[in-house]
PDB file of N, CA and C in Angstrom:
ATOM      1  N   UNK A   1      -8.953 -12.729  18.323  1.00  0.00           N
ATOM      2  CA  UNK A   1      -9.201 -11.937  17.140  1.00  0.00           C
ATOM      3  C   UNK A   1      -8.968 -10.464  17.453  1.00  0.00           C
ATOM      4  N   UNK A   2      -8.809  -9.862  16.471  1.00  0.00           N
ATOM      5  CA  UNK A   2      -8.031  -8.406  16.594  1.00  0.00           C
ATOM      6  C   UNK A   2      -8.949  -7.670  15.782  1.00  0.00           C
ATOM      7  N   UNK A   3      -9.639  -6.525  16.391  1.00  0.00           N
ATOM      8  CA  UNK A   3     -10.454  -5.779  15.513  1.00  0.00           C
ATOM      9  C   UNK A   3      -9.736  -4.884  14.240  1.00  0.00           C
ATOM     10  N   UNK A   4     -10.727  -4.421  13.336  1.00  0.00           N
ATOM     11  CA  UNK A   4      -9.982  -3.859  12.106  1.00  0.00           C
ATOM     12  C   UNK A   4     -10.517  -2.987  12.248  1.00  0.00           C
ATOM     13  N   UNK A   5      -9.903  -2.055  11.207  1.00  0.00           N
ATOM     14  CA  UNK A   5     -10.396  -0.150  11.235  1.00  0.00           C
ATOM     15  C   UNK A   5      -9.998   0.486   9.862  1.00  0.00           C
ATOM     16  N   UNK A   6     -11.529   1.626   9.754  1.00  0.00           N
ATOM     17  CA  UNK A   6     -10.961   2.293   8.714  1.00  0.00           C
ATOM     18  C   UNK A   6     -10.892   3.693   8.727  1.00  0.00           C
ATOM     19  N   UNK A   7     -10.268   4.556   7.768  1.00  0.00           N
ATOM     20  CA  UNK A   7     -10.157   5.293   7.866  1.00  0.00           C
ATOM     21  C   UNK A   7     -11.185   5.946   7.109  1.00  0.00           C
ATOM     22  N   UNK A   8     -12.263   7.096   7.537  1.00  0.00           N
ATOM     23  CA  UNK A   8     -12.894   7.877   6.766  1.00  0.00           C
ATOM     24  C   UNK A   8     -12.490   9.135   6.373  1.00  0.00           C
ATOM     25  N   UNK A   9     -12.194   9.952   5.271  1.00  0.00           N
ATOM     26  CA  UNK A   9     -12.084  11.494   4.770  1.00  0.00           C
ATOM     27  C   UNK A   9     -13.601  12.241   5.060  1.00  0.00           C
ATOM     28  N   UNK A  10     -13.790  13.086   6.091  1.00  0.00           N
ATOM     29  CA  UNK A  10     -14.849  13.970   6.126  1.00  0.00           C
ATOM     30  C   UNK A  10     -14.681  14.912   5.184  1.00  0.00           C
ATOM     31  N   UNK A  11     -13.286  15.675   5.027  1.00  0.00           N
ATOM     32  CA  UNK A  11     -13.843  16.922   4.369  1.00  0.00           C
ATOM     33  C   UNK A  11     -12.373  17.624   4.479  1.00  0.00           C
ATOM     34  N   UNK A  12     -12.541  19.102   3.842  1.00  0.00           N
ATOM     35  CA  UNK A  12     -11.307  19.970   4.333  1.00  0.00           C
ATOM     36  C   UNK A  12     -11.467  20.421   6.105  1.00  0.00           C
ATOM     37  N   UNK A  13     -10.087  20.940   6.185  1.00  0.00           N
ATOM     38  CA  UNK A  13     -10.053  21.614   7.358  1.00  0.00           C
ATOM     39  C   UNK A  13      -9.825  23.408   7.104  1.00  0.00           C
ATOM     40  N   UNK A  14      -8.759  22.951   5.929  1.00  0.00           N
ATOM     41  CA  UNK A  14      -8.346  23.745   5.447  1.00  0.00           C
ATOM     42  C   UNK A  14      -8.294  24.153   4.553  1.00  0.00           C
ATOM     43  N   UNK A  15      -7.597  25.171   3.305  1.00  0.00           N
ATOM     44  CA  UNK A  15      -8.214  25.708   1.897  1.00  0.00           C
ATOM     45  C   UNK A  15      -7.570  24.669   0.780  1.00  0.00           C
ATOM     46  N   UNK A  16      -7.742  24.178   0.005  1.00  0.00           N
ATOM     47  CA  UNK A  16      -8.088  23.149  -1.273  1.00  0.00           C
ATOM     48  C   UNK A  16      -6.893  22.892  -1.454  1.00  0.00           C
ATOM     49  N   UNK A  17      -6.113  24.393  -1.743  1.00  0.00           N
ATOM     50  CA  UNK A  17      -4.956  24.205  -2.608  1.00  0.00           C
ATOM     51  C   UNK A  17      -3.948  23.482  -2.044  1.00  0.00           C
ATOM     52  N   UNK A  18      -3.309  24.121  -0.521  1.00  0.00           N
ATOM     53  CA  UNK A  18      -2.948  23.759   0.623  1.00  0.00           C
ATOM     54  C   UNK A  18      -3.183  22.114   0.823  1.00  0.00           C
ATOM     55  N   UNK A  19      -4.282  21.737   1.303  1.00  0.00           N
ATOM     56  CA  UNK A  19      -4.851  20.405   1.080  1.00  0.00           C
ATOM     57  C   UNK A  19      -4.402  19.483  -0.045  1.00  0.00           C
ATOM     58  N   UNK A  20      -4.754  19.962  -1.361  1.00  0.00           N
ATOM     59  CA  UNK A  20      -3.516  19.197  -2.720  1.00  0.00           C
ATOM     60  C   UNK A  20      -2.271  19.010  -2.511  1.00  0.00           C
ATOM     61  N   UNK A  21      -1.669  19.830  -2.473  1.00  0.00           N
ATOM     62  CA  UNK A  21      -0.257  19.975  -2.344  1.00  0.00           C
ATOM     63  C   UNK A  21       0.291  19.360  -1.275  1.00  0.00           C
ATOM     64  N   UNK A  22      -0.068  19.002   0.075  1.00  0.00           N
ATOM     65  CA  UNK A  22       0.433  18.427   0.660  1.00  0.00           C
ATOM     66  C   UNK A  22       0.023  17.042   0.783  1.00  0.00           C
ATOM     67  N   UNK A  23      -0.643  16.655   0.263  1.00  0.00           N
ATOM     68  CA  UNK A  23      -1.008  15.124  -0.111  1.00  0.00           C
ATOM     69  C   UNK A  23      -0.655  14.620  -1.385  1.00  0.00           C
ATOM     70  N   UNK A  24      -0.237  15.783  -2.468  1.00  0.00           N
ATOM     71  CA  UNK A  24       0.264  15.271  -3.283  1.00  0.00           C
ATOM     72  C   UNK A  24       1.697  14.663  -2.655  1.00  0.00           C
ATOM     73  N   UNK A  25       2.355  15.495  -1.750  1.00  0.00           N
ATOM     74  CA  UNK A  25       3.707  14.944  -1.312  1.00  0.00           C
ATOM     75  C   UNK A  25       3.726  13.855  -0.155  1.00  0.00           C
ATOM     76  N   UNK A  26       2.232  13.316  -0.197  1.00  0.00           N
ATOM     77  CA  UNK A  26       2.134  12.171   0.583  1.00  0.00           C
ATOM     78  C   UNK A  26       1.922  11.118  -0.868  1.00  0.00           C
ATOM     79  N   UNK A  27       2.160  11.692  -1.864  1.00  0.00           N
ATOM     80  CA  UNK A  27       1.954  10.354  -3.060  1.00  0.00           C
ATOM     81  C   UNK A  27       0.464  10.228  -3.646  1.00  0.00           C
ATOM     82  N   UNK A  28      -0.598  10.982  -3.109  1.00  0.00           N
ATOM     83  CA  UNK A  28      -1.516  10.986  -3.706  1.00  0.00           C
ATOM     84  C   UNK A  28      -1.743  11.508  -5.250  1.00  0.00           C
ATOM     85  N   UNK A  29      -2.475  11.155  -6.375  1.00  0.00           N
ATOM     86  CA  UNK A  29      -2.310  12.058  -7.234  1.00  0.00           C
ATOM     87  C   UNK A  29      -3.868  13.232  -6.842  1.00  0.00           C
ATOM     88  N   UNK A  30      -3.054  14.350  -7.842  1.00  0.00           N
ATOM     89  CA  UNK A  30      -3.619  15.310  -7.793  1.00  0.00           C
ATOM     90  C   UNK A  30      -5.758  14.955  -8.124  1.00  0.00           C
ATOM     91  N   UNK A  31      -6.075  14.183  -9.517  1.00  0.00           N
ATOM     92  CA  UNK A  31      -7.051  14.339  -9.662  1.00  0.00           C
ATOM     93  C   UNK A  31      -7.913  12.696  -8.826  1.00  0.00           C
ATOM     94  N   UNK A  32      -7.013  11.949  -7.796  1.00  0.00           N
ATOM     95  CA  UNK A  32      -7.543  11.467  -6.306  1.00  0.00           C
ATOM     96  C   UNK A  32      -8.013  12.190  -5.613  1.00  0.00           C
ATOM     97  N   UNK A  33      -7.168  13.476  -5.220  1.00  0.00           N
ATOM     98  CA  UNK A  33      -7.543  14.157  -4.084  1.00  0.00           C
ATOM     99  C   UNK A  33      -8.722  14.984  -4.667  1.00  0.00           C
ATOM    100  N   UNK A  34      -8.727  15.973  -5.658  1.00  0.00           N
ATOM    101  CA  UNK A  34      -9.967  16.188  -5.984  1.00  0.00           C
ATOM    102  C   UNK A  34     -11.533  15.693  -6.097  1.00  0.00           C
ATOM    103  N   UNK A  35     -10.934  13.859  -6.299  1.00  0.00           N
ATOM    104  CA  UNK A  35     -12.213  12.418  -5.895  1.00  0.00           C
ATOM    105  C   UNK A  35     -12.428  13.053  -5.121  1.00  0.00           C
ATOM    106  N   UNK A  36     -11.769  12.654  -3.677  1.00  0.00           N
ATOM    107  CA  UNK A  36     -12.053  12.628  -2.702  1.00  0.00           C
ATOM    108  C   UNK A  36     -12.709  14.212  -1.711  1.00  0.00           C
ATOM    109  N   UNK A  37     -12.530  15.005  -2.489  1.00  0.00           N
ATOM    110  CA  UNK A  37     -12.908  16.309  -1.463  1.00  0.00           C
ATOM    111  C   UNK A  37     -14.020  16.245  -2.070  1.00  0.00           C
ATOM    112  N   UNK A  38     -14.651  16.276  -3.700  1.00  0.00           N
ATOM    113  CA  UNK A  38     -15.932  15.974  -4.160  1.00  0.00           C
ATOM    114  C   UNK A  38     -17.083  14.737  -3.364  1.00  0.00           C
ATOM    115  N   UNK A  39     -16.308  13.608  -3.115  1.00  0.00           N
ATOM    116  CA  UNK A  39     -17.280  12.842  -2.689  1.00  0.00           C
ATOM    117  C   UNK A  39     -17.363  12.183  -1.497  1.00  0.00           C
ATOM    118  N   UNK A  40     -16.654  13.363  -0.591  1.00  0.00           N
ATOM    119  CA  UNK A  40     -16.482  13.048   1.234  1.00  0.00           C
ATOM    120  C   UNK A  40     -17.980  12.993   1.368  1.00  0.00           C
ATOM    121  N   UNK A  41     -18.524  12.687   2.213  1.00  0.00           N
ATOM    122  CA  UNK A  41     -17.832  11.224   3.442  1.00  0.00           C
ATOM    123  C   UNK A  41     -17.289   9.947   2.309  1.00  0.00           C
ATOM    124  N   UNK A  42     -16.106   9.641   2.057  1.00  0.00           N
ATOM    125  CA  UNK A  42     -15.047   8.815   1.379  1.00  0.00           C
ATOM    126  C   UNK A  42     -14.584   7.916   2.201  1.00  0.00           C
ATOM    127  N   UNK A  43     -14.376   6.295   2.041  1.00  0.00           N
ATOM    128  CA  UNK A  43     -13.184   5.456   2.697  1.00  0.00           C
ATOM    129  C   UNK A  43     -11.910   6.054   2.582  1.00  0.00           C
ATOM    130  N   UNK A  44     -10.863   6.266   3.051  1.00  0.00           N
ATOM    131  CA  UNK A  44      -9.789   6.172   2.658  1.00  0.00           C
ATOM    132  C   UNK A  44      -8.917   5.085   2.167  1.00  0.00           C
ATOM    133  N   UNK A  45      -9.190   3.840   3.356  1.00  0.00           N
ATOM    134  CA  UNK A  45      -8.339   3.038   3.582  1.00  0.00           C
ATOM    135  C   UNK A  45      -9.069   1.878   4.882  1.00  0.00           C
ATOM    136  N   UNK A  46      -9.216   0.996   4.448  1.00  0.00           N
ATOM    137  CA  UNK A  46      -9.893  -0.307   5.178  1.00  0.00           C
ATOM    138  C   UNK A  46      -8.768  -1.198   5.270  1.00  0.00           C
ATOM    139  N   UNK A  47      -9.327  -1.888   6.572  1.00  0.00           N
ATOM    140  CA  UNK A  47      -8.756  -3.465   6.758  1.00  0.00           C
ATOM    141  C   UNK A  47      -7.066  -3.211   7.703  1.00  0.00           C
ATOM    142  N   UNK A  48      -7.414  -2.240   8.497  1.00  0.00           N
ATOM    143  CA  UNK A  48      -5.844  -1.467   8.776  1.00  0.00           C
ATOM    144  C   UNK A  48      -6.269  -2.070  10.790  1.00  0.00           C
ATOM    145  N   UNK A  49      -5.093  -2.158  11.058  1.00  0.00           N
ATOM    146  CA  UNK A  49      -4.908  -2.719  12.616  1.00  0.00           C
ATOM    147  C   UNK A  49      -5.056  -1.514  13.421  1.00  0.00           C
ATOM    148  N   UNK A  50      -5.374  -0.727  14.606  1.00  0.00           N
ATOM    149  CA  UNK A  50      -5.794   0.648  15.170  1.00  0.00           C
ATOM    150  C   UNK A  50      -4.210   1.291  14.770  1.00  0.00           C
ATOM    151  N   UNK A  51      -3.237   0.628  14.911  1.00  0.00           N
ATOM    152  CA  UNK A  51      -1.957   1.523  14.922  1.00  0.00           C
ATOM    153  C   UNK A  51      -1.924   2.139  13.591  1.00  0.00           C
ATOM    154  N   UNK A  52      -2.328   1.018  12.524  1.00  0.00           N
ATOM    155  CA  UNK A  52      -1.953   1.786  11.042  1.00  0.00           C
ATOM    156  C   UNK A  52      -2.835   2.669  11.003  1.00  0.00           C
ATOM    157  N   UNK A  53      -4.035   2.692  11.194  1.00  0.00           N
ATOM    158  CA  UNK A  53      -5.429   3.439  10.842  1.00  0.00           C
ATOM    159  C   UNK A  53      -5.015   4.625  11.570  1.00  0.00           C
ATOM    160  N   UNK A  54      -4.148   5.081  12.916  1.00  0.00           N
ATOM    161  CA  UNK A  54      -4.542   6.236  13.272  1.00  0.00           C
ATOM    162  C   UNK A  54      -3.252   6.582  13.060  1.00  0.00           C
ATOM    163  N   UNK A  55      -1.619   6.174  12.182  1.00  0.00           N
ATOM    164  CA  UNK A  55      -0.787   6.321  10.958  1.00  0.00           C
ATOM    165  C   UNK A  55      -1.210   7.361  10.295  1.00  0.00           C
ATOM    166  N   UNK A  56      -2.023   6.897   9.240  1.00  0.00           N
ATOM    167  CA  UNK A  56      -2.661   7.126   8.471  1.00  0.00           C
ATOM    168  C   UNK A  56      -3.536   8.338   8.700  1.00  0.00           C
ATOM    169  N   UNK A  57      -4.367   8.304   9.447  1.00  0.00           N
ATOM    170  CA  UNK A  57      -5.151   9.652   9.701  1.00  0.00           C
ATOM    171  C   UNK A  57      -4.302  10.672  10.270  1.00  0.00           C
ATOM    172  N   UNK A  58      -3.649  10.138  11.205  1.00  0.00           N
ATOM    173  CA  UNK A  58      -2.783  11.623  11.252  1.00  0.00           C
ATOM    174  C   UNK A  58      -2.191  12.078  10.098  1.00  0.00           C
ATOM    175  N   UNK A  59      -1.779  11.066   9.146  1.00  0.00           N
ATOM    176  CA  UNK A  59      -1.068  12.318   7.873  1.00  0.00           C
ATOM    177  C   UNK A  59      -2.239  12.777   7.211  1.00  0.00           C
ATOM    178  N   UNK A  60      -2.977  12.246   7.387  1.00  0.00           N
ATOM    179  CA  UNK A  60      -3.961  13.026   6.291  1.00  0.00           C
ATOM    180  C   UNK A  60      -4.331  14.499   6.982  1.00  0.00           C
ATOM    181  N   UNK A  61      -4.726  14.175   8.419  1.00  0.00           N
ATOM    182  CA  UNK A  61      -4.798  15.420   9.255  1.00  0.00           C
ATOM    183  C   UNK A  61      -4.236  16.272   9.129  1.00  0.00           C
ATOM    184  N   UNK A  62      -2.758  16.269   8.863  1.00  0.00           N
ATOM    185  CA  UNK A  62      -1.795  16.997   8.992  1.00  0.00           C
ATOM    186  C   UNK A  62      -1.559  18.174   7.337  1.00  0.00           C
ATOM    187  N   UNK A  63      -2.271  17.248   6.994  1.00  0.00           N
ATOM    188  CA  UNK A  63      -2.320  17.984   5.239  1.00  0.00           C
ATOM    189  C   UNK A  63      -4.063  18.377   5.018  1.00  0.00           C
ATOM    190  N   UNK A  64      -4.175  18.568   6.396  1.00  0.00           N
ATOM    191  CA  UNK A  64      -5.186  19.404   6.422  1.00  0.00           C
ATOM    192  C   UNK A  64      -7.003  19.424   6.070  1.00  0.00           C
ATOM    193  N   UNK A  65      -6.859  17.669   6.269  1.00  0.00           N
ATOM    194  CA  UNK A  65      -8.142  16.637   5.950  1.00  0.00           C
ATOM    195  C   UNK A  65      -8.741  16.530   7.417  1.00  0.00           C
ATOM    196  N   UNK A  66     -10.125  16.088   7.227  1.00  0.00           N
ATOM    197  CA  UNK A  66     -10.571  15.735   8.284  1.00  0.00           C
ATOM    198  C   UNK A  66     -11.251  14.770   8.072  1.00  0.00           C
ATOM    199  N   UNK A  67     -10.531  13.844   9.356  1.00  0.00           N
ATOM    200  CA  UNK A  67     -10.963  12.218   9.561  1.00  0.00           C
ATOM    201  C   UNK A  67     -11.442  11.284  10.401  1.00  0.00           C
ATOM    202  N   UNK A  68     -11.697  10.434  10.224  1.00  0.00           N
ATOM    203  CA  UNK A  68     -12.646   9.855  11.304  1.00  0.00           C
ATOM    204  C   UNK A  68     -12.023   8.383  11.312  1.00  0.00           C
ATOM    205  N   UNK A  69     -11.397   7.235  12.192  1.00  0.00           N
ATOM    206  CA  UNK A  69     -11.076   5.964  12.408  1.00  0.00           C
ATOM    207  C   UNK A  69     -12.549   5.375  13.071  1.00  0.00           C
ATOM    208  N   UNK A  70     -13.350   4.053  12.233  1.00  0.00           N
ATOM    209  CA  UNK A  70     -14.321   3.547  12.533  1.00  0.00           C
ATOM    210  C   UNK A  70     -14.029   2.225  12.529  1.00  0.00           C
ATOM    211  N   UNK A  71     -14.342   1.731  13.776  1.00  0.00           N
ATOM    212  CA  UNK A  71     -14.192   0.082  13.647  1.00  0.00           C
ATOM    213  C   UNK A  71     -14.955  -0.570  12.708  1.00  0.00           C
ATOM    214  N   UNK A  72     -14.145  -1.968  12.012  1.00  0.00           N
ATOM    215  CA  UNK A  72     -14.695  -2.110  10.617  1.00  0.00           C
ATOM    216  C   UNK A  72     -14.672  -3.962  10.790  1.00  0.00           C
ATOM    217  N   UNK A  73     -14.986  -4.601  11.809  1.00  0.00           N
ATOM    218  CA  UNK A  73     -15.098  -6.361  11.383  1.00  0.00           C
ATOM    219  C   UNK A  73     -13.822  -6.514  12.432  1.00  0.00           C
ATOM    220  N   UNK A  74     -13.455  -8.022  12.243  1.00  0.00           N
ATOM    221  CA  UNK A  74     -11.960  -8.603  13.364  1.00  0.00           C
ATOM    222  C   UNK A  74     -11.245  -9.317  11.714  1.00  0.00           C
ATOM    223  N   UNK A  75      -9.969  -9.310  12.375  1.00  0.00           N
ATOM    224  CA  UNK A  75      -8.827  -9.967  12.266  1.00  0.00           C
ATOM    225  C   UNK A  75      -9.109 -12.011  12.478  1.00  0.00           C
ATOM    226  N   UNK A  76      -8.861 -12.773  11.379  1.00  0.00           N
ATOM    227  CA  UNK A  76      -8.582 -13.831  11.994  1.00  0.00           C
ATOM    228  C   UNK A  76      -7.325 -13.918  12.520  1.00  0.00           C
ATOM    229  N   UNK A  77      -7.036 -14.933  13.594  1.00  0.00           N
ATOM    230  CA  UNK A  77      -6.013 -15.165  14.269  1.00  0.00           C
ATOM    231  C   UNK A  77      -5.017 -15.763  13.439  1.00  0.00           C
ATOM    232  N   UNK A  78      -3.899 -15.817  13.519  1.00  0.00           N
ATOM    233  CA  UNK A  78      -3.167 -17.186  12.618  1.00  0.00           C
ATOM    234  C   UNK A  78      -2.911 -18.180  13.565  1.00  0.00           C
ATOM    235  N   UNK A  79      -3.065 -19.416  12.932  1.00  0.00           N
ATOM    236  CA  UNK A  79      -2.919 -20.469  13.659  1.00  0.00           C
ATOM    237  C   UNK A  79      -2.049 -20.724  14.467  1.00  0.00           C
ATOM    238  N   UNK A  80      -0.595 -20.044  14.076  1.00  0.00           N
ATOM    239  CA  UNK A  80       0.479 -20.458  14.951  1.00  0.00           C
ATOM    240  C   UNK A  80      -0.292 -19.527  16.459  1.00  0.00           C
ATOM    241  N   UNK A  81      -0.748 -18.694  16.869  1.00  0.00           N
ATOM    242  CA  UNK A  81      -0.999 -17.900  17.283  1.00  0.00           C
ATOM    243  C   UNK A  81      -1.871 -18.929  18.669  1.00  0.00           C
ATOM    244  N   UNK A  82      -2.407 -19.864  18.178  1.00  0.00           N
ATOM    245  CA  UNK A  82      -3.187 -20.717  18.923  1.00  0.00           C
ATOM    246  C   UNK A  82      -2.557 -22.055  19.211  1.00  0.00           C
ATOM    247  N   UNK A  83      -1.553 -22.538  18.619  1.00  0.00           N
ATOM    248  CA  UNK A  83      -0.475 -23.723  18.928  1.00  0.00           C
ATOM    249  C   UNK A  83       0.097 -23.080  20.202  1.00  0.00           C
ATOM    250  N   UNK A  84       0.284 -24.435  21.332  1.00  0.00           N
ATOM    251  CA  UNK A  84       1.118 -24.539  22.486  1.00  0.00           C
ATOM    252  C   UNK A  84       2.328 -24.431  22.254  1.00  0.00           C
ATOM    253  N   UNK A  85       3.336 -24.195  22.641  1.00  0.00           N
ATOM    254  CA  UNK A  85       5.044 -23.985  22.367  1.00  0.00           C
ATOM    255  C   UNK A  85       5.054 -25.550  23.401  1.00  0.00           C
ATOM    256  N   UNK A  86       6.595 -26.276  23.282  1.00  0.00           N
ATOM    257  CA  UNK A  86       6.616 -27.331  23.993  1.00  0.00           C
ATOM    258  C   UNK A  86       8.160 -26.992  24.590  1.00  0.00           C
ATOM    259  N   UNK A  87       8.542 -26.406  25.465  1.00  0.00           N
ATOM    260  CA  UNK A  87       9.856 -26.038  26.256  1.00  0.00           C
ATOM    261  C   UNK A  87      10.123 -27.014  26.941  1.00  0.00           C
ATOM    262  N   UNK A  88      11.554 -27.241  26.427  1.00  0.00           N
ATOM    263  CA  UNK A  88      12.037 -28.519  27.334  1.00  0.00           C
ATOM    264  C   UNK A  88      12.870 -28.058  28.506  1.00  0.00           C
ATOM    265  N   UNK A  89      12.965 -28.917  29.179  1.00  0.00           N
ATOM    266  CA  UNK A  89      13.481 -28.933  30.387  1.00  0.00           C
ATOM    267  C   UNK A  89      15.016 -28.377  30.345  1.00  0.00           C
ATOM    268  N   UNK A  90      15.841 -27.846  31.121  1.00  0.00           N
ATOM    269  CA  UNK A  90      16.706 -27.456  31.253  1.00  0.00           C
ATOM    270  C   UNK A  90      18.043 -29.225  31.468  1.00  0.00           C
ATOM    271  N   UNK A  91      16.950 -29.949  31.882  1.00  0.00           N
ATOM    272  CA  UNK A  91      17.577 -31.695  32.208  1.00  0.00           C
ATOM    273  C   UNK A  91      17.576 -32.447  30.937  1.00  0.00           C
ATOM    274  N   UNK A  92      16.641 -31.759  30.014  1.00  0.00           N
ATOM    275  CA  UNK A  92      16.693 -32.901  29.018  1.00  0.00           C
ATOM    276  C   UNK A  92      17.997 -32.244  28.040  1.00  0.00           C
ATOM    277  N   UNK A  93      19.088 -31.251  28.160  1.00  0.00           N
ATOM    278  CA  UNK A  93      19.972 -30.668  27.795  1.00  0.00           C
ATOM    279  C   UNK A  93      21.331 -30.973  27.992  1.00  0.00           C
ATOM    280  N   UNK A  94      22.508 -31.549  27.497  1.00  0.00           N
ATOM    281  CA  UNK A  94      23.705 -31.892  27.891  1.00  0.00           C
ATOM    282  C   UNK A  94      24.828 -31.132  27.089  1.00  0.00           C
ATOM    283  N   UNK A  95      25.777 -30.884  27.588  1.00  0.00           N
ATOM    284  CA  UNK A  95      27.110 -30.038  26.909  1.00  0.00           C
ATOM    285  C   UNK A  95      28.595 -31.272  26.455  1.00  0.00           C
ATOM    286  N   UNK A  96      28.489 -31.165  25.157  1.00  0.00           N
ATOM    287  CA  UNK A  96      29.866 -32.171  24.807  1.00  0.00           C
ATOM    288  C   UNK A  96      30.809 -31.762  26.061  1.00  0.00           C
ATOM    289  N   UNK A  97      31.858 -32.681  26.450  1.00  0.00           N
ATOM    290  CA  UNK A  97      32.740 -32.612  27.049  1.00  0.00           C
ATOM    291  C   UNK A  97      33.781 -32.209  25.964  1.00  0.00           C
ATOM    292  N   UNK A  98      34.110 -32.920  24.450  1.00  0.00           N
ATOM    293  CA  UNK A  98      34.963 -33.032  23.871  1.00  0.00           C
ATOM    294  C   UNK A  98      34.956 -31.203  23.253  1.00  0.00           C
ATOM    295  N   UNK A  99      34.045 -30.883  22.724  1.00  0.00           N
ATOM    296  CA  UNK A  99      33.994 -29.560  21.918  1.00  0.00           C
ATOM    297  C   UNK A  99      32.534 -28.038  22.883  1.00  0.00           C
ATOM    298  N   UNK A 100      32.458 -28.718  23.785  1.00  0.00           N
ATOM    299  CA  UNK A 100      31.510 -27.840  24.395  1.00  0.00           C
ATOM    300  C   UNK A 100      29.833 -27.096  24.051  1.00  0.00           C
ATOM    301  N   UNK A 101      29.811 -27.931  22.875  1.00  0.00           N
ATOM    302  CA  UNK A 101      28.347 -27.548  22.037  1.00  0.00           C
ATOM    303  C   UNK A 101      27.048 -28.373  23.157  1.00  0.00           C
ATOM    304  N   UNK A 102      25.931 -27.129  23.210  1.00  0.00           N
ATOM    305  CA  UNK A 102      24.812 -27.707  24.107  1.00  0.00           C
ATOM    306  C   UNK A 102      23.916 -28.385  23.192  1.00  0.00           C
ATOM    307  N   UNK A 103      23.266 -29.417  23.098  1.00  0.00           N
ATOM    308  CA  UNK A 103      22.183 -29.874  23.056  1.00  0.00           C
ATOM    309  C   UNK A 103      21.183 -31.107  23.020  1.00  0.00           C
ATOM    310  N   UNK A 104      20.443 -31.235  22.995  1.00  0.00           N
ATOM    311  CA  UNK A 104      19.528 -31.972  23.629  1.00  0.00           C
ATOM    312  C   UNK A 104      20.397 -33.253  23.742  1.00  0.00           C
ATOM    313  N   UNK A 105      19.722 -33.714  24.754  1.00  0.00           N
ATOM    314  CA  UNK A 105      20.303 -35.216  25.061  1.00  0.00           C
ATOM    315  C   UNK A 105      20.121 -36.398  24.224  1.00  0.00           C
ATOM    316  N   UNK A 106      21.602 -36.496  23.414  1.00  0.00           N
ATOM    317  CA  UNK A 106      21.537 -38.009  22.367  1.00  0.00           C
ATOM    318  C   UNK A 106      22.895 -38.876  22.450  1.00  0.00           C
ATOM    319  N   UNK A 107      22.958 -39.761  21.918  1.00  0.00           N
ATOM    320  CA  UNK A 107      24.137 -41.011  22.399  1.00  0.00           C
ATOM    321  C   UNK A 107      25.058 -39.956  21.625  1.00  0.00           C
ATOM    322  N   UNK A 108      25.614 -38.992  20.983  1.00  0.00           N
ATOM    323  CA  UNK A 108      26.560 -38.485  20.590  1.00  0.00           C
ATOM    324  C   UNK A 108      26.390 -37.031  19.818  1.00  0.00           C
ATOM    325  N   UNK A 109      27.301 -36.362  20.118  1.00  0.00           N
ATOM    326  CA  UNK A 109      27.213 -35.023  19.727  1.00  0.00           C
ATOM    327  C   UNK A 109      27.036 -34.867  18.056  1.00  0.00           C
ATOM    328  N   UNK A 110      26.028 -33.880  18.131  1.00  0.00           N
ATOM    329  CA  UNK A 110      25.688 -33.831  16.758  1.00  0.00           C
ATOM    330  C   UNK A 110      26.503 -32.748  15.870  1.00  0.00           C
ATOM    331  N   UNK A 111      27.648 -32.193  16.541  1.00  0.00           N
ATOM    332  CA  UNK A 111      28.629 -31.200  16.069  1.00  0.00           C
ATOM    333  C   UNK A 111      30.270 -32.364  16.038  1.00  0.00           C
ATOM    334  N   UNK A 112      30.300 -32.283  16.448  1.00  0.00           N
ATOM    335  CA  UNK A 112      31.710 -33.171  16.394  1.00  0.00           C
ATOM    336  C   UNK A 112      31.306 -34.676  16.449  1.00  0.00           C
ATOM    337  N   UNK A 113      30.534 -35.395  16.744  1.00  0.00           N
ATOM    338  CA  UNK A 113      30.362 -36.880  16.837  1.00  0.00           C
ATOM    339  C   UNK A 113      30.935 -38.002  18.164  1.00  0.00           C
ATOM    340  N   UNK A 114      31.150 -36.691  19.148  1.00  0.00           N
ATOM    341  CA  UNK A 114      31.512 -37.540  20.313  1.00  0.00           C
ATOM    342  C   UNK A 114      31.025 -38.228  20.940  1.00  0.00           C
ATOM    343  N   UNK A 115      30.995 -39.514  21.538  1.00  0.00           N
ATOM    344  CA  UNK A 115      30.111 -40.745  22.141  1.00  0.00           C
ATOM    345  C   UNK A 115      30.297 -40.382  23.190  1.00  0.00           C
ATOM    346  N   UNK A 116      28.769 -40.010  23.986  1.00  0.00           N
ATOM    347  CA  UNK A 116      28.078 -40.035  25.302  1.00  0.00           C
ATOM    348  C   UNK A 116      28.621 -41.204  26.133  1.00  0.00           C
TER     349      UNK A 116
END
């Protein structure tokens, strides 16, 4: 299992306007960001893997927010994730003689139909 993370908005760093404007050009709208400077300490953004979460806070950082990444619960695994792989042998492998195609060992090639 893989822990999750979120991102928190503390506050400005920097002056309001500055702060709008450059998060507006991160796609935020204008009367979001105003939410959010009113009612910091704010989520930003939950349920994010450490790489996206600290993504994410750096742009906000950068437009002049201040943030905090808090571990938030795990990740289930996906199943394939827990299945054995089954690699066959390099012996259980044969090459047509007639057309040169590799694979697994059967009474005849499954590309051209040549008899083993």
């Amino acid at each position: 299992m893989t822990k999750k993370y979120r991102v928190l908005f503390l506050g400005l760093v920097e002056n309001e306007e500055a702060f709008k404007k450059r998060m507006s050009n991160l796609g935020v709208s204008i009367p979001m960001v105003d939410q959010m400077i009113h009612k910091a300490p704010v989520i930003l953004k939950g349920d994010m893997t450490l790489r996206e979460a600290r993504q994410y806070a750096d742009a906000v950082q950068l437009a002049g927010g201040k943030v905090n990444i808090q571990e938030h619960g795990l990740f289930e695994e996906p199943e394939t994730m827990n299945r054995s792989l089954h690699i066959k042998l390099l012996e259980d492998f044969i090459m047509c003689p007639e057309c040169g195609y590799k694979q697994l060992r059967e009474k005849a090639c499954v590309k051209c139909g040549y008899w083993f």
